[in-house]
N, C-alpha and C. Protein backbone atom coordinates (compact mmCIF):
# COMPACT_ATOMS: atom_id res chain seq x y z
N UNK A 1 75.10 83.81 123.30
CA UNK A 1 75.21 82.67 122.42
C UNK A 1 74.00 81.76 122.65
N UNK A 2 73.74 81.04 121.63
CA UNK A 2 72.09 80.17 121.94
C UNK A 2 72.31 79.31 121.89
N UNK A 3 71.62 78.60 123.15
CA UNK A 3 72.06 77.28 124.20
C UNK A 3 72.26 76.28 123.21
N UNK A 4 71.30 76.27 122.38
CA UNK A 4 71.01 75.57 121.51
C UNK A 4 71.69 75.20 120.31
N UNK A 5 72.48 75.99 119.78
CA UNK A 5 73.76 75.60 119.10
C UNK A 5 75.22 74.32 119.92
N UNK A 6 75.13 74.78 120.92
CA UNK A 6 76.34 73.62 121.11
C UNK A 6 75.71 72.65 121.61
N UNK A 7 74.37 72.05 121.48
CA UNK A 7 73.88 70.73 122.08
C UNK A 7 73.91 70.21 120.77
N UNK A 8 73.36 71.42 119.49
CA UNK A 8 73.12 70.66 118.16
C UNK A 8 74.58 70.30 117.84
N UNK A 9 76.12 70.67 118.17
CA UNK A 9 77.29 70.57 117.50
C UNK A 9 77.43 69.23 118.23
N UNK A 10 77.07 69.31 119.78
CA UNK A 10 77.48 67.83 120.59
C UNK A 10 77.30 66.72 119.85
N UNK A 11 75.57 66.77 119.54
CA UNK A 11 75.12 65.61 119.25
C UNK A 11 75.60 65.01 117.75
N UNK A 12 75.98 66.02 116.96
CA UNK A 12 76.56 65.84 115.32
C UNK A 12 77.72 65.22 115.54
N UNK A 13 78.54 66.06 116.48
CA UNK A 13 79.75 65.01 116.76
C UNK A 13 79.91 63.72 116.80
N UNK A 14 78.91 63.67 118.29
CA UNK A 14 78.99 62.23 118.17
C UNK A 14 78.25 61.27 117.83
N UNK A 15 77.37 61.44 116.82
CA UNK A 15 77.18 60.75 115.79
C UNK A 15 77.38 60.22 114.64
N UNK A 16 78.61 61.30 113.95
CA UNK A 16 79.33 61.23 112.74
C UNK A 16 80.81 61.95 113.21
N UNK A 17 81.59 61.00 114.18
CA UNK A 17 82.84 61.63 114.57
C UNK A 17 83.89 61.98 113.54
N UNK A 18 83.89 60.94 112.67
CA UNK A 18 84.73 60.64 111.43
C UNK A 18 84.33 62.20 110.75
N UNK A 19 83.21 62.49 110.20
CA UNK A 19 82.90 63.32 109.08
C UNK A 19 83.10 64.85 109.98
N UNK A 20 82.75 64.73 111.58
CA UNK A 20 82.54 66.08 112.23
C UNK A 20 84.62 66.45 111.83
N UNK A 21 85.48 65.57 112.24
CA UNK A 21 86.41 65.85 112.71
C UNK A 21 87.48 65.96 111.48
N UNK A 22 86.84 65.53 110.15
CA UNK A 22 87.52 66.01 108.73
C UNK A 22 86.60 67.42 108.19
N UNK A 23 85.44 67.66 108.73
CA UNK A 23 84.97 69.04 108.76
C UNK A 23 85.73 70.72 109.34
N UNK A 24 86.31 69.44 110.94
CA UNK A 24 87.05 70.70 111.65
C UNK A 24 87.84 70.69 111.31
N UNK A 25 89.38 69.67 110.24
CA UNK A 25 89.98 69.94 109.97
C UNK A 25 90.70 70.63 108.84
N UNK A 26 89.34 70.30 108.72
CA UNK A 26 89.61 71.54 106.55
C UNK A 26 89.07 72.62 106.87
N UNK A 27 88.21 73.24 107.74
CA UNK A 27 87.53 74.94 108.39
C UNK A 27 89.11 75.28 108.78
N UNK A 28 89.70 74.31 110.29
CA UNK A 28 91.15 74.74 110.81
C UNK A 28 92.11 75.24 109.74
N UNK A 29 92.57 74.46 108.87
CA UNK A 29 93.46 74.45 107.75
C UNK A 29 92.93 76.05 107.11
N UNK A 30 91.52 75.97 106.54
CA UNK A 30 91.88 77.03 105.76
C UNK A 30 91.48 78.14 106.74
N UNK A 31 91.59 78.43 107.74
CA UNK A 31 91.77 79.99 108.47
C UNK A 31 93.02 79.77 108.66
N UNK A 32 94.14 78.55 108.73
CA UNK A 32 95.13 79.13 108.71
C UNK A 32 96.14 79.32 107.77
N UNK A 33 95.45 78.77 106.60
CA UNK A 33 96.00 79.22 105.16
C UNK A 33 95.76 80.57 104.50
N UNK A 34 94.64 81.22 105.31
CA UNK A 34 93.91 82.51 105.10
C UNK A 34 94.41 83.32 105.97
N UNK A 35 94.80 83.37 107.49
CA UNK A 35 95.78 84.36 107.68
C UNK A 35 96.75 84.03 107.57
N UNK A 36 97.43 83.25 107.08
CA UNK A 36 98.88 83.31 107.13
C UNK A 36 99.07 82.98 105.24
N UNK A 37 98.34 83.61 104.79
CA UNK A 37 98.57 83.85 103.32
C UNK A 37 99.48 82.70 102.84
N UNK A 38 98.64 81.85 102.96
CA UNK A 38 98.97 80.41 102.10
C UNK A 38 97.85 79.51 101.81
N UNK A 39 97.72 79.75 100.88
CA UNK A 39 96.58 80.10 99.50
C UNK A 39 96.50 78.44 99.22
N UNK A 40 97.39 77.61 99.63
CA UNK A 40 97.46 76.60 99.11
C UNK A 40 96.84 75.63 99.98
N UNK A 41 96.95 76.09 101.37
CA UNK A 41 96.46 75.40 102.84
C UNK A 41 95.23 76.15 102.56
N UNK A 42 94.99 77.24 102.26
CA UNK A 42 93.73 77.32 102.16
C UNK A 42 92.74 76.63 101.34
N UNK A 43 93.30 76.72 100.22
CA UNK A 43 92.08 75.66 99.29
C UNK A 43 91.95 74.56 99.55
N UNK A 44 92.95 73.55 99.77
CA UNK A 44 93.31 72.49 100.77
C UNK A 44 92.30 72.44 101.47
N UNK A 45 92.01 73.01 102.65
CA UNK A 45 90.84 73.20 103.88
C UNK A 45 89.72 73.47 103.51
N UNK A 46 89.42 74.19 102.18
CA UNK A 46 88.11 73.94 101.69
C UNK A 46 87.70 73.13 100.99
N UNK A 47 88.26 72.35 100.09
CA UNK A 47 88.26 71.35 99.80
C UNK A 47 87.87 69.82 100.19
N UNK A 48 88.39 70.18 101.41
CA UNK A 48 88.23 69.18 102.81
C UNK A 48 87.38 69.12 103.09
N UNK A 49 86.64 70.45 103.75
CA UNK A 49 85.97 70.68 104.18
C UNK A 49 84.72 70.48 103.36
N UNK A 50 84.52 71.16 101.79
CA UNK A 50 83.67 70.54 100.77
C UNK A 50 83.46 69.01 100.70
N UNK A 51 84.69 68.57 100.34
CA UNK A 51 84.04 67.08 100.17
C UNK A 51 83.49 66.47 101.14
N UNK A 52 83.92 67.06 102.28
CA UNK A 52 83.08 65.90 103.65
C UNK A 52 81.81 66.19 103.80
N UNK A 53 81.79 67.62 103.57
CA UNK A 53 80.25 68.22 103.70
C UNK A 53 79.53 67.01 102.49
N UNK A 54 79.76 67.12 100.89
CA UNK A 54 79.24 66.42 100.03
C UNK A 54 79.05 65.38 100.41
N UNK A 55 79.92 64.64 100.71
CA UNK A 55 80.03 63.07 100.78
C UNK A 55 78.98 62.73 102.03
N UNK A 56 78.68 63.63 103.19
CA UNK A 56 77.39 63.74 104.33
C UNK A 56 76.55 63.92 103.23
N UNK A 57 76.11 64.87 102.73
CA UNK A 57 74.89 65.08 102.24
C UNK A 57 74.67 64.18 101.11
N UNK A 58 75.74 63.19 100.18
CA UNK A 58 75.23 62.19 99.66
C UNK A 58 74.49 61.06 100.02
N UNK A 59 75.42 60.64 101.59
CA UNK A 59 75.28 59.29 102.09
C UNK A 59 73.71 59.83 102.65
N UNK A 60 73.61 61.16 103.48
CA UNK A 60 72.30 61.06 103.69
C UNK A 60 70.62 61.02 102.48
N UNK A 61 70.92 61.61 101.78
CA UNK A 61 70.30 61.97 100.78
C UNK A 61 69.27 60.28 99.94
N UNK A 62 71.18 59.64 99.93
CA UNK A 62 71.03 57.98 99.60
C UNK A 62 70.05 56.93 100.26
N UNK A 63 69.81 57.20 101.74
CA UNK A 63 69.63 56.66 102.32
C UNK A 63 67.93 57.24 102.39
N UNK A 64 67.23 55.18 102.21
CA UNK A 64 65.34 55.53 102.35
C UNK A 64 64.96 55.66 104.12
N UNK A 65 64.38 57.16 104.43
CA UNK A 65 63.48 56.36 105.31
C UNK A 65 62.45 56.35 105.91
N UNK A 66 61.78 55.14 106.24
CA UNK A 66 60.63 54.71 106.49
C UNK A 66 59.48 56.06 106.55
N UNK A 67 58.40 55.59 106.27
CA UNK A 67 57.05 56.65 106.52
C UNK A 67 56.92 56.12 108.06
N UNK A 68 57.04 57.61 109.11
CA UNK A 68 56.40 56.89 110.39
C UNK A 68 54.91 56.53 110.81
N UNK A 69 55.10 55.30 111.54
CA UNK A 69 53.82 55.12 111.45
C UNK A 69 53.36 55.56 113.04
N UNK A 70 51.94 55.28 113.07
CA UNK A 70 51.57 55.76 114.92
C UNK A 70 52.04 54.79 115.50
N UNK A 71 52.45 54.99 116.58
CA UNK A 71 53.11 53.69 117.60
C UNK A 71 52.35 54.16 118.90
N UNK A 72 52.13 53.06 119.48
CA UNK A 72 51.32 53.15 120.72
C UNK A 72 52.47 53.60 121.67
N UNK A 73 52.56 54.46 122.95
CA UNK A 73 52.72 54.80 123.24
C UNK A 73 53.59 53.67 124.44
N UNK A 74 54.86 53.78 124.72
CA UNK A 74 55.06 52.42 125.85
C UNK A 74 55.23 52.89 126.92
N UNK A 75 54.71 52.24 127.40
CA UNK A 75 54.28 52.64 129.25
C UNK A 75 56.12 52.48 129.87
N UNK A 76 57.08 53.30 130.20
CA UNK A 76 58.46 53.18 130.65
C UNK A 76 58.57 53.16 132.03
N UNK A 77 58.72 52.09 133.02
CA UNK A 77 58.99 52.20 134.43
C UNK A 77 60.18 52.44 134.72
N UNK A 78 60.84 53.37 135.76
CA UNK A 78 62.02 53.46 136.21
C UNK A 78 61.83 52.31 137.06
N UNK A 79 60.89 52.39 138.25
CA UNK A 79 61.43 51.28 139.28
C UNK A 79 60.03 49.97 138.80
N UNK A 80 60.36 49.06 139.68
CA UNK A 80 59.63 47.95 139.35
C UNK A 80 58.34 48.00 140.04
N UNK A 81 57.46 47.32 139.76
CA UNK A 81 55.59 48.14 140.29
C UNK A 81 56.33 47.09 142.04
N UNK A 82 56.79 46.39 142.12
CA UNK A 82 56.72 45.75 143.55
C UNK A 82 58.56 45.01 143.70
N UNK A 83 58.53 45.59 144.77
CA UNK A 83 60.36 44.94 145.14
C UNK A 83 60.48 43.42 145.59
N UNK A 84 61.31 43.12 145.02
CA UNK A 84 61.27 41.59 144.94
C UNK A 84 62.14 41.22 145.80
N UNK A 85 62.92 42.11 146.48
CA UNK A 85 63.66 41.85 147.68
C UNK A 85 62.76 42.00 148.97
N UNK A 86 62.90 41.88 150.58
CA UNK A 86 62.01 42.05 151.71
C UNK A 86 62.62 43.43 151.99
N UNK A 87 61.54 43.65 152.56
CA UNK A 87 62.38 44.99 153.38
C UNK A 87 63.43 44.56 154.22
N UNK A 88 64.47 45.79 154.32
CA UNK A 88 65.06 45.98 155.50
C UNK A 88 65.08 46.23 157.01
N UNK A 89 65.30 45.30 158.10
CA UNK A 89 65.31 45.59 159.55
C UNK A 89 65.48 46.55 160.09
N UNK A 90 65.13 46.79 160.91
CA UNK A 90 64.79 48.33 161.54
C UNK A 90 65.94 48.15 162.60
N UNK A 91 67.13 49.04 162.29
CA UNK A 91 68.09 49.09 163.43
C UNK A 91 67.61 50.05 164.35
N UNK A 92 68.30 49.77 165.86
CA UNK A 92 67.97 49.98 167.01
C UNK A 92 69.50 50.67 167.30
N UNK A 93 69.63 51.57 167.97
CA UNK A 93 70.68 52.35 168.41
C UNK A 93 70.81 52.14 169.85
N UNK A 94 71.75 51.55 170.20
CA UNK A 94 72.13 50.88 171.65
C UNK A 94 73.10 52.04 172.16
N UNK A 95 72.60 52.19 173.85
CA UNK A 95 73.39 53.61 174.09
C UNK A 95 74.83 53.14 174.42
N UNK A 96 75.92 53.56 174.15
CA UNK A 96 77.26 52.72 174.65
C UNK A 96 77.65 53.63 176.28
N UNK A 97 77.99 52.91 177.14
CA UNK A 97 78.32 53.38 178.01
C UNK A 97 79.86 54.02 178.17
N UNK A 98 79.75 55.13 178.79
CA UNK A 98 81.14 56.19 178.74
C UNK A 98 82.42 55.15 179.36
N UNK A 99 83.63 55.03 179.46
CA UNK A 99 84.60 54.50 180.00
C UNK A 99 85.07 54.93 180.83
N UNK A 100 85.29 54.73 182.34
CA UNK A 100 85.38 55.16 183.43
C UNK A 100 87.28 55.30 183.48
């Protein structure tokens, strides 16, 4: 299977949970209107499954966007160039004496 299919399903999910999860439920519906020969759950589930698909590919379609432009590149630090706290003391390990 290619890795690469279930990172692309992850990320669809959860970006459009609403539309992913009326997708899975009209595919669900009609395999089980399709084996269990009910023709009616089946169209049902495609149906479902059609309009959500449509109604994605309208809203995206609808939507302008931007020409990208070059963006300078931003310099991203994980840590800070200098710690603004002091260092920490250097513990000393004291030998404990055994108990007689």
């Amino acid at each position: 299977m290619n890795i690469a299919l279930p990172r692309l399903l992850k990320s669809r999910y959860r970006r459009e949970p609403v539309v992913s999860g009326l997708i899975t439920v009209g595919v669900v519906d009609a395999v089980i209107g399709g084996f269990g020969d009910s023709w009616s759950l089946f169209a049902f589930g495609l149906g479902t499954a059609g309009l959500t698909l449509a109604f994605r590919w309208w809203r995206l379609s609808s939507q302008s966007r931007p020409l990208p432009q070059e963006e300078k590149p931003v310099k991203q630090l994980y840590l800070p160039e200098r710690s603004s706290s002091t260092s920490l003391p250097m513990l000393s390990v004291a030998k404990k004496k055994p108990p007689h």
